[in-house]
N, C-alpha and C. Protein backbone atom coordinates (compact mmCIF):
# COMPACT_ATOMS: atom_id res chain seq x y z
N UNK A 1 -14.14 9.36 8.56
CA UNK A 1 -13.64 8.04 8.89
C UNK A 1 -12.21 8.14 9.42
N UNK A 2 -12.02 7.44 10.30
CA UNK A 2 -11.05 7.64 11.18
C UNK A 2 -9.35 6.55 10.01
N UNK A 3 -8.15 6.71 10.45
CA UNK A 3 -7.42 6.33 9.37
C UNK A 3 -7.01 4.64 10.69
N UNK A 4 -6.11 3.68 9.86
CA UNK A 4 -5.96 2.72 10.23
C UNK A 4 -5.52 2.80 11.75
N UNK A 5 -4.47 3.85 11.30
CA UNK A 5 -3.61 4.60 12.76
C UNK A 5 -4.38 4.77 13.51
N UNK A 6 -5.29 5.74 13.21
CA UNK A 6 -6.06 6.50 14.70
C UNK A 6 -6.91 4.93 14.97
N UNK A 7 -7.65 4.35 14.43
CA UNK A 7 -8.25 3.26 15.17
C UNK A 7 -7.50 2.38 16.37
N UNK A 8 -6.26 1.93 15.35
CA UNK A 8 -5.43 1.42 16.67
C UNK A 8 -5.51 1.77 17.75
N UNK A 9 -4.77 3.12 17.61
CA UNK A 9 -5.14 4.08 18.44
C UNK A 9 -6.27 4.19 19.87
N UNK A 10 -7.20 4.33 19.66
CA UNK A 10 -8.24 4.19 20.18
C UNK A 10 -8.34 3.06 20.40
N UNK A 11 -8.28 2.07 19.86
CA UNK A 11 -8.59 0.94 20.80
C UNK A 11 -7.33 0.48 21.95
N UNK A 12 -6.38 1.37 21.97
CA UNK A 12 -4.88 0.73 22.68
C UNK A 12 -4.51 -0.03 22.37
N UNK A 13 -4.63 -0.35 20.71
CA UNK A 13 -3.16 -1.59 20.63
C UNK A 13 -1.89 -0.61 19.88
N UNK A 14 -1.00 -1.07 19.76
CA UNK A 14 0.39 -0.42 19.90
C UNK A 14 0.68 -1.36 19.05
N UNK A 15 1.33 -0.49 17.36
CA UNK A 15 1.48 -1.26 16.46
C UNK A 15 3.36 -1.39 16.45
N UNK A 16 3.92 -2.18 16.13
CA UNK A 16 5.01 -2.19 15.96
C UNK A 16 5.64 -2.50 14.20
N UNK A 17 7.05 -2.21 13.69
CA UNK A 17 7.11 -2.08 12.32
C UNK A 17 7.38 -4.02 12.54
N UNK A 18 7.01 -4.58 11.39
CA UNK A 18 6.48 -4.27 10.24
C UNK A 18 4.67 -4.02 10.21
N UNK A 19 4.12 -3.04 10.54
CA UNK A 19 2.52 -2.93 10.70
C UNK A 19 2.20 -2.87 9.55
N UNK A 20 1.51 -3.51 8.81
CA UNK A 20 0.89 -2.85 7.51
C UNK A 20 -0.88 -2.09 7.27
N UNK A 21 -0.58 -1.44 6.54
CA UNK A 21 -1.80 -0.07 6.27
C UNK A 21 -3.00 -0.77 5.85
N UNK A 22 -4.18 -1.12 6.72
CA UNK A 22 -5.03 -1.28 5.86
C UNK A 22 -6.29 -0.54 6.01
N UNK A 23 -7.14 -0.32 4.72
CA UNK A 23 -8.06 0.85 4.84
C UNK A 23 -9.31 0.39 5.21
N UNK A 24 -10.10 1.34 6.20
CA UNK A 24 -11.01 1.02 6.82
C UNK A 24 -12.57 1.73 5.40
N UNK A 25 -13.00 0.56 5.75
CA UNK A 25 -13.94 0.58 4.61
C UNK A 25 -15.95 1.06 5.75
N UNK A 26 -17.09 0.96 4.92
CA UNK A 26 -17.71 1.39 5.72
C UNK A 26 -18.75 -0.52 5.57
N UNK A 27 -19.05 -0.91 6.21
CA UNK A 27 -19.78 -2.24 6.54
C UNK A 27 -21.09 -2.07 6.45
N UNK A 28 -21.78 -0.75 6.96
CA UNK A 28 -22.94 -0.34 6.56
C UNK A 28 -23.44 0.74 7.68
N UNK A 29 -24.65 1.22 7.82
CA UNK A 29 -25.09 2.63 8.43
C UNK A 29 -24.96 2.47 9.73
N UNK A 30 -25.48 1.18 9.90
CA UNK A 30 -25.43 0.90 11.85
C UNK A 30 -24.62 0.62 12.41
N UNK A 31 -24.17 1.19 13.33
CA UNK A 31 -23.68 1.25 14.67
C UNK A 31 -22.28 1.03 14.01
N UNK A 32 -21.70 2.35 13.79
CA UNK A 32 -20.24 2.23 13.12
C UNK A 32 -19.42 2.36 14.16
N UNK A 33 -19.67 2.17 15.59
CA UNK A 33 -18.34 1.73 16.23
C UNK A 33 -18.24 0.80 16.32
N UNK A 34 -18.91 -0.67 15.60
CA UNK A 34 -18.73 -1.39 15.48
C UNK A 34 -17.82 -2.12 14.49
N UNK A 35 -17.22 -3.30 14.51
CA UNK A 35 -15.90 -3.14 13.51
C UNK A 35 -15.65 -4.86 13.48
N UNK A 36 -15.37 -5.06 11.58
CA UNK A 36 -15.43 -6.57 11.97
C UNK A 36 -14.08 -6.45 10.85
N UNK A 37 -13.77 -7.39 10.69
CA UNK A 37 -12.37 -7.82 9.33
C UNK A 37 -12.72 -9.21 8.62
N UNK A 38 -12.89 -8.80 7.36
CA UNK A 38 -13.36 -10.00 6.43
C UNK A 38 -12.09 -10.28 5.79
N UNK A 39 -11.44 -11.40 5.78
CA UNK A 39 -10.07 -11.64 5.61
C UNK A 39 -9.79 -13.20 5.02
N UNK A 40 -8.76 -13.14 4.72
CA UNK A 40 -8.23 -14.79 3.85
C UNK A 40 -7.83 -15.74 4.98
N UNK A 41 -8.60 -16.97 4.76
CA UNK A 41 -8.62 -18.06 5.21
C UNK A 41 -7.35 -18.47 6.16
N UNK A 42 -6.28 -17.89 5.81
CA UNK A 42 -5.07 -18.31 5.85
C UNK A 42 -4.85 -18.05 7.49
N UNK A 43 -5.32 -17.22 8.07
CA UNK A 43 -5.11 -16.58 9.48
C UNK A 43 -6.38 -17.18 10.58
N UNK A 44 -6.86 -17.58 11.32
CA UNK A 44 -8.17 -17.17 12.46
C UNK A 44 -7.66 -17.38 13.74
N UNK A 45 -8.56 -16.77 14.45
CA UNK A 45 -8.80 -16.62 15.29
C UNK A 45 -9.96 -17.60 16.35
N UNK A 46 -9.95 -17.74 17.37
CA UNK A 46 -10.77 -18.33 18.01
C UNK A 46 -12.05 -17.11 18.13
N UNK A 47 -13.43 -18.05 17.86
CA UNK A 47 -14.73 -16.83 17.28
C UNK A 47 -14.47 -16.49 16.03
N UNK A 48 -13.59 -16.82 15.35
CA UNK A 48 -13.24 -16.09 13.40
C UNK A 48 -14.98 -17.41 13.06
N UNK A 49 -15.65 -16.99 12.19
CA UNK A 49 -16.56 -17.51 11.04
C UNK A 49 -16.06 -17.90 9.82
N UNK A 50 -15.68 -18.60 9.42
CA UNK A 50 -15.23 -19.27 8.03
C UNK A 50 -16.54 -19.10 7.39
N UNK A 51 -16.50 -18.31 6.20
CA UNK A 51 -17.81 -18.62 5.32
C UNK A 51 -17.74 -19.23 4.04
N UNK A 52 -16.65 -19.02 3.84
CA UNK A 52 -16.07 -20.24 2.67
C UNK A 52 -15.00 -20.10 2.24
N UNK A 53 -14.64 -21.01 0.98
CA UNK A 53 -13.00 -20.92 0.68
C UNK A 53 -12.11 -19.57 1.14
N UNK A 54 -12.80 -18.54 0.60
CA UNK A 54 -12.31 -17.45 0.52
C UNK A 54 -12.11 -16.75 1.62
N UNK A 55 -13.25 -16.84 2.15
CA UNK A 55 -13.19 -15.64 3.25
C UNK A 55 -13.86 -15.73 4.37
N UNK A 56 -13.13 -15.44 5.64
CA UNK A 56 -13.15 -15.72 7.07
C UNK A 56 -13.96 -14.35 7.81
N UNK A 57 -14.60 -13.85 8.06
CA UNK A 57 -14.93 -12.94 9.47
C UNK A 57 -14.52 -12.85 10.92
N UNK A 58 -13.74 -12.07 11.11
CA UNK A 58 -13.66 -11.86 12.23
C UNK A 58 -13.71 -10.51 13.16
N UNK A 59 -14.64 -10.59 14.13
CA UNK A 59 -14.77 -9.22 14.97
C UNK A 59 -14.15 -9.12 16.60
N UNK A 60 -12.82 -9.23 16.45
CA UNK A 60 -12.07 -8.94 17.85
C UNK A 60 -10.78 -8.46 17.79
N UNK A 61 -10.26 -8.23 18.77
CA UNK A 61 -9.16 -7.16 18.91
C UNK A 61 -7.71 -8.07 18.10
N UNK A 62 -7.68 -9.70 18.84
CA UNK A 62 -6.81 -10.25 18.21
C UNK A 62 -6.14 -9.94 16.48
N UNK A 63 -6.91 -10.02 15.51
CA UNK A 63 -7.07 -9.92 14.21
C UNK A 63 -6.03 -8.43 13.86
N UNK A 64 -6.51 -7.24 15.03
CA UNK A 64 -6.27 -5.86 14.92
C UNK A 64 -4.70 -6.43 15.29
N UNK A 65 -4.50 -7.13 16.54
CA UNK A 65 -3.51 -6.91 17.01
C UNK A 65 -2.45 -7.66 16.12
N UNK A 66 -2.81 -8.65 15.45
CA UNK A 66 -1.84 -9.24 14.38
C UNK A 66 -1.08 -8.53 13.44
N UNK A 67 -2.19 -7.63 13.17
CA UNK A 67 -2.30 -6.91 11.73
C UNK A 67 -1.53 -6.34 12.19
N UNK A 68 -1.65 -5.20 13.24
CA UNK A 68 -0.67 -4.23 13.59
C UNK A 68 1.00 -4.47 14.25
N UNK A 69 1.13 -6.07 13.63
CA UNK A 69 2.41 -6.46 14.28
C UNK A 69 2.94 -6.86 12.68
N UNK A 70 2.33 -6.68 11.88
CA UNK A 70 3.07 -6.98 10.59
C UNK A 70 2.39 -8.56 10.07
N UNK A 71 1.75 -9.16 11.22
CA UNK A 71 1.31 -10.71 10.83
C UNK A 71 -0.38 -10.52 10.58
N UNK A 72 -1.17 -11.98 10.86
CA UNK A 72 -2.64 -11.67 10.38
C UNK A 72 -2.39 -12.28 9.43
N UNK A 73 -4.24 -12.27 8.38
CA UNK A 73 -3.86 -12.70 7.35
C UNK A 73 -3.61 -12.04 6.35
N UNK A 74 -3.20 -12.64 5.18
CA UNK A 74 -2.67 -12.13 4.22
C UNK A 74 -3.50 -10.88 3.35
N UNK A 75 -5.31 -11.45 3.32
CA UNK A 75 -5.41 -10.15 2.46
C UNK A 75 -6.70 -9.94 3.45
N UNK A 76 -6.90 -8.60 3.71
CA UNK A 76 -8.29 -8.08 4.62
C UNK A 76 -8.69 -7.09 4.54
N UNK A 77 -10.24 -6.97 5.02
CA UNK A 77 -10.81 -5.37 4.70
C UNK A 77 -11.27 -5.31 5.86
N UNK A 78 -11.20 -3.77 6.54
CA UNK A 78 -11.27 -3.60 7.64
C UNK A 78 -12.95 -2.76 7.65
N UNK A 79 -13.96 -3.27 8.35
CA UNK A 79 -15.06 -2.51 7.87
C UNK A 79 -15.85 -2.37 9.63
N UNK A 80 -16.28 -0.68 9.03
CA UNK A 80 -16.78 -0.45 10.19
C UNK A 80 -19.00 -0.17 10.35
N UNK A 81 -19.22 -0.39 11.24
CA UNK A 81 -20.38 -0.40 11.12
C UNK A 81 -21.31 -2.06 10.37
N UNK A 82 -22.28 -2.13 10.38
CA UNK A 82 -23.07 -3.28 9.25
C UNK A 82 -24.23 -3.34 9.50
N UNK A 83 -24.89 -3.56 7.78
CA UNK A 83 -26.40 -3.55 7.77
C UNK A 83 -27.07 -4.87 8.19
N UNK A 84 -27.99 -4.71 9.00
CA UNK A 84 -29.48 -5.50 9.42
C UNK A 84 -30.69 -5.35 8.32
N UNK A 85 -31.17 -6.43 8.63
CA UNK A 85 -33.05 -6.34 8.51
C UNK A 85 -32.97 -7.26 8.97
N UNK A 86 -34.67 -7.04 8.90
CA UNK A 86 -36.06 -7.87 9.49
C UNK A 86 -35.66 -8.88 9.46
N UNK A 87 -36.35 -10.06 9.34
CA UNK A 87 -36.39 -11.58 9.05
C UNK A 87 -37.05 -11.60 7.79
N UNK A 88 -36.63 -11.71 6.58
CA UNK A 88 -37.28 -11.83 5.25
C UNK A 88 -37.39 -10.59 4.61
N UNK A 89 -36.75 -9.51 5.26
CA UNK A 89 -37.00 -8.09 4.22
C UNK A 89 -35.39 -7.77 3.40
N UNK A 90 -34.02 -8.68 3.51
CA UNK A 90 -33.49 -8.84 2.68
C UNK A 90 -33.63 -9.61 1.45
N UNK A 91 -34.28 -11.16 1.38
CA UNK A 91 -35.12 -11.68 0.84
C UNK A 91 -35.85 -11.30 -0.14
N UNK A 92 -37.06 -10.05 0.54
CA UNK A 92 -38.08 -9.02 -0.35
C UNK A 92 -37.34 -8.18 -1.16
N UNK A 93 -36.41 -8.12 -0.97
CA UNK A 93 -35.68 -6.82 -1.50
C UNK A 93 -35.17 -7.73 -2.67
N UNK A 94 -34.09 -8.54 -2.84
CA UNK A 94 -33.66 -9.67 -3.72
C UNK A 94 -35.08 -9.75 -5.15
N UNK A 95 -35.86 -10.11 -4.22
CA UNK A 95 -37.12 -10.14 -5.22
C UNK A 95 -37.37 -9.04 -6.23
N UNK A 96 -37.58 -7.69 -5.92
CA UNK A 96 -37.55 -6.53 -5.80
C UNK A 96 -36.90 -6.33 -6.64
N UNK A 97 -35.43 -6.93 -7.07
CA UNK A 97 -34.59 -6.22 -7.81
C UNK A 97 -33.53 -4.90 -7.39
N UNK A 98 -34.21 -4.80 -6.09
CA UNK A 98 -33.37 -3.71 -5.45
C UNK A 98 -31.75 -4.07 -5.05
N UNK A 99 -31.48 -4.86 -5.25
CA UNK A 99 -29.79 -5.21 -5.45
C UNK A 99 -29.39 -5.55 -6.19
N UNK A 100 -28.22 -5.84 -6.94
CA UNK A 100 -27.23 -6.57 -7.89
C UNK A 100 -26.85 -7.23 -7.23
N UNK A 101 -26.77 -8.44 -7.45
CA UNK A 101 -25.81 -9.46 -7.12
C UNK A 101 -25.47 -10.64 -8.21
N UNK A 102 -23.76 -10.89 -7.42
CA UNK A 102 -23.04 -11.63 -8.19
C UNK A 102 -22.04 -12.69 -7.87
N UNK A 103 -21.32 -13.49 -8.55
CA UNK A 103 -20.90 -14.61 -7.49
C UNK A 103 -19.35 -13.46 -6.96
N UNK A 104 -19.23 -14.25 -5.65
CA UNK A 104 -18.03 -13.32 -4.73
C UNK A 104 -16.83 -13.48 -5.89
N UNK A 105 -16.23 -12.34 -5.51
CA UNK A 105 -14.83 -12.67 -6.58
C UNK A 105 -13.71 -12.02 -5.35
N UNK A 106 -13.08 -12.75 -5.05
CA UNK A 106 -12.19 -12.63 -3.76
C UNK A 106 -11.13 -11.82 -4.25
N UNK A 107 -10.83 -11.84 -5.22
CA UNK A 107 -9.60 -10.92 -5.82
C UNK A 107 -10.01 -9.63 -6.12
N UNK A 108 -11.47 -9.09 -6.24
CA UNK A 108 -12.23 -8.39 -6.71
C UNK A 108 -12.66 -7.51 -5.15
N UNK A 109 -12.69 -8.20 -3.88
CA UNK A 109 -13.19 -8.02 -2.38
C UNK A 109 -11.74 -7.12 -1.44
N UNK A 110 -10.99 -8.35 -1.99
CA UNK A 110 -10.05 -7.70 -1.48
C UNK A 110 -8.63 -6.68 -2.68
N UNK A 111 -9.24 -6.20 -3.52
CA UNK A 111 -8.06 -5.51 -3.88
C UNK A 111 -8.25 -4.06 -3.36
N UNK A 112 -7.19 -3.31 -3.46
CA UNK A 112 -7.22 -2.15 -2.38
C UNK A 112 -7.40 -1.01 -3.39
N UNK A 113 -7.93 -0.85 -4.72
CA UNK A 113 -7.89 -0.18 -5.87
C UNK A 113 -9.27 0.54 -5.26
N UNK A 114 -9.78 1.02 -4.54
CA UNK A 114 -11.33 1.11 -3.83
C UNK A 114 -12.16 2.35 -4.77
N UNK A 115 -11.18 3.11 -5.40
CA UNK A 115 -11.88 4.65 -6.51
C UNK A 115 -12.72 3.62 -7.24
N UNK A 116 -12.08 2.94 -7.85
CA UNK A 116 -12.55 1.79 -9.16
C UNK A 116 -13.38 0.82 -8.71
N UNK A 117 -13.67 0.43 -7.92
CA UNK A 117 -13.76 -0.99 -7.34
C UNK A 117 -15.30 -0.83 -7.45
N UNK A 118 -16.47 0.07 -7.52
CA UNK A 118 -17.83 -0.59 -7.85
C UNK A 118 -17.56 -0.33 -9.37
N UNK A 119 -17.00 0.00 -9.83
CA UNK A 119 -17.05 -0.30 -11.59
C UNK A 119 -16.35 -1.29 -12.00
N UNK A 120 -15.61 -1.30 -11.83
CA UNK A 120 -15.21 -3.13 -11.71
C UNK A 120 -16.24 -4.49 -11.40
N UNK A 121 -16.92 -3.98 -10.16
CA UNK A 121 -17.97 -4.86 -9.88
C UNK A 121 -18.88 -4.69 -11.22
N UNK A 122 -19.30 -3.61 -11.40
CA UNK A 122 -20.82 -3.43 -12.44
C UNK A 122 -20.23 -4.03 -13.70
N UNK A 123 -18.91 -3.80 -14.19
CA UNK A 123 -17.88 -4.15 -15.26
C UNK A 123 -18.60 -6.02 -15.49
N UNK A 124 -18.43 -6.64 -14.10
CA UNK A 124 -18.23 -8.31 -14.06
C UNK A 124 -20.05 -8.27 -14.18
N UNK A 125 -21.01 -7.66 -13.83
CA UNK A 125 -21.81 -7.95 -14.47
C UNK A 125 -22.58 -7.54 -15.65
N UNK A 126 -21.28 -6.89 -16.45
CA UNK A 126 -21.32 -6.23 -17.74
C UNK A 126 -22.70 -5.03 -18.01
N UNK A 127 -22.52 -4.49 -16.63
CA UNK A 127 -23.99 -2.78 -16.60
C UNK A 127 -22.20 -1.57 -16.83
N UNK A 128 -23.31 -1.37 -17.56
CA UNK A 128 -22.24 0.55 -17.38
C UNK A 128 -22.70 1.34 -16.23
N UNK A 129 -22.42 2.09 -15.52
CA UNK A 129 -22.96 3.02 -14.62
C UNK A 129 -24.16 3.34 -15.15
N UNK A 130 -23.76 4.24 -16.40
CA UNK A 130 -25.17 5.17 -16.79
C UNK A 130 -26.46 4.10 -17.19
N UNK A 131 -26.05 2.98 -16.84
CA UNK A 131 -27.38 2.13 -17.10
C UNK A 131 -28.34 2.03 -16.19
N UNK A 132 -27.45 2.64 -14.55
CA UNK A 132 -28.66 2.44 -13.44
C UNK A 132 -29.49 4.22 -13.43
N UNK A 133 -30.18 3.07 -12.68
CA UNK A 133 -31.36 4.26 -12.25
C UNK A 133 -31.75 4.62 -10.98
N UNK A 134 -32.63 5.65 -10.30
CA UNK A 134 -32.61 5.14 -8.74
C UNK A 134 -33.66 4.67 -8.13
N UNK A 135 -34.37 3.63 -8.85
CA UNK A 135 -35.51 3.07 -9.22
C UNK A 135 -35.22 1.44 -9.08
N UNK A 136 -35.84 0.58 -8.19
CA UNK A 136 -35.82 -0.85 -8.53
C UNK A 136 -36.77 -1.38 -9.27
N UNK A 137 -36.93 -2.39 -9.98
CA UNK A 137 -37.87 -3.36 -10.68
C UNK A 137 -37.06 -4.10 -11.87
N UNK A 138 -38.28 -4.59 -12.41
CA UNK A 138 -37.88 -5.37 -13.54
C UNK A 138 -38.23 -4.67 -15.00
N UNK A 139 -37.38 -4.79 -15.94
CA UNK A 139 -37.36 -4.08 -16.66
C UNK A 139 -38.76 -5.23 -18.45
């Protein structure tokens, strides 16, 4: 994975101080030159997605170019690549049991602690690690 720097980089924007560091996370398997920023409300862009209180999407250079001027918004994760399916095979999967899920915790999304950060998650829905398996269903 390439570092905040080299992305800039590559895309030609030219950061000036105050730039601040933020770490590029992975969005999912496909097509990782692709690159979006899930970020606090507080900043958008024209094309930004508001998905709720918390947190905004946005996939364009603007966002990069803020960031790398010291402005933007206040808290963001920079993620490259993101997963697809079918029409209804995320859905099946939900059913399945093949995910955890839990309500968003924005303080939890965006803190930059990232070693810790799926035990923290499993923590809020009170599983220990050694409780999973690599097996979905219902128990």
């Amino acid at each position: 994975r390439p570092k905040f720097d080299d992305l800039l980089e590559q895309l030609g924007v030219a950061p000036s101080p105050p730039k601040r560091e933020v770490r590029l996370g992975t969005g999912g398997p496909v097509d990782d030159n692709r690159g979006f920023v899930l970020h606090s409300p507080d900043w958008t862009a024209e094309g930004s997605l508001r998905v709720d209180d918390d947190y905004v999407l946005t996939a364009n250079l603007e966002v990069l170019n803020a960031i790398a001027q010291g402005g933007g918004p206040k808290q963001a994760v920079l993620l490259l690549g993101y997963a697809g399916w079918e029409a209804g095979q995320l859905d099946e999967e939900i059913r399945q049991n093949s995910w955890l899920s839990a309500p968003a915790d924005a303080a939890l999304v965006y803190d930059t602690d990232y070693p810790t950060k799926w035990q923290r998650a499993l923590a809020k829905l009170r599983i220990a690690p050694g409780m999973l398996l690599g097996e979905a269903g219902r128990a």
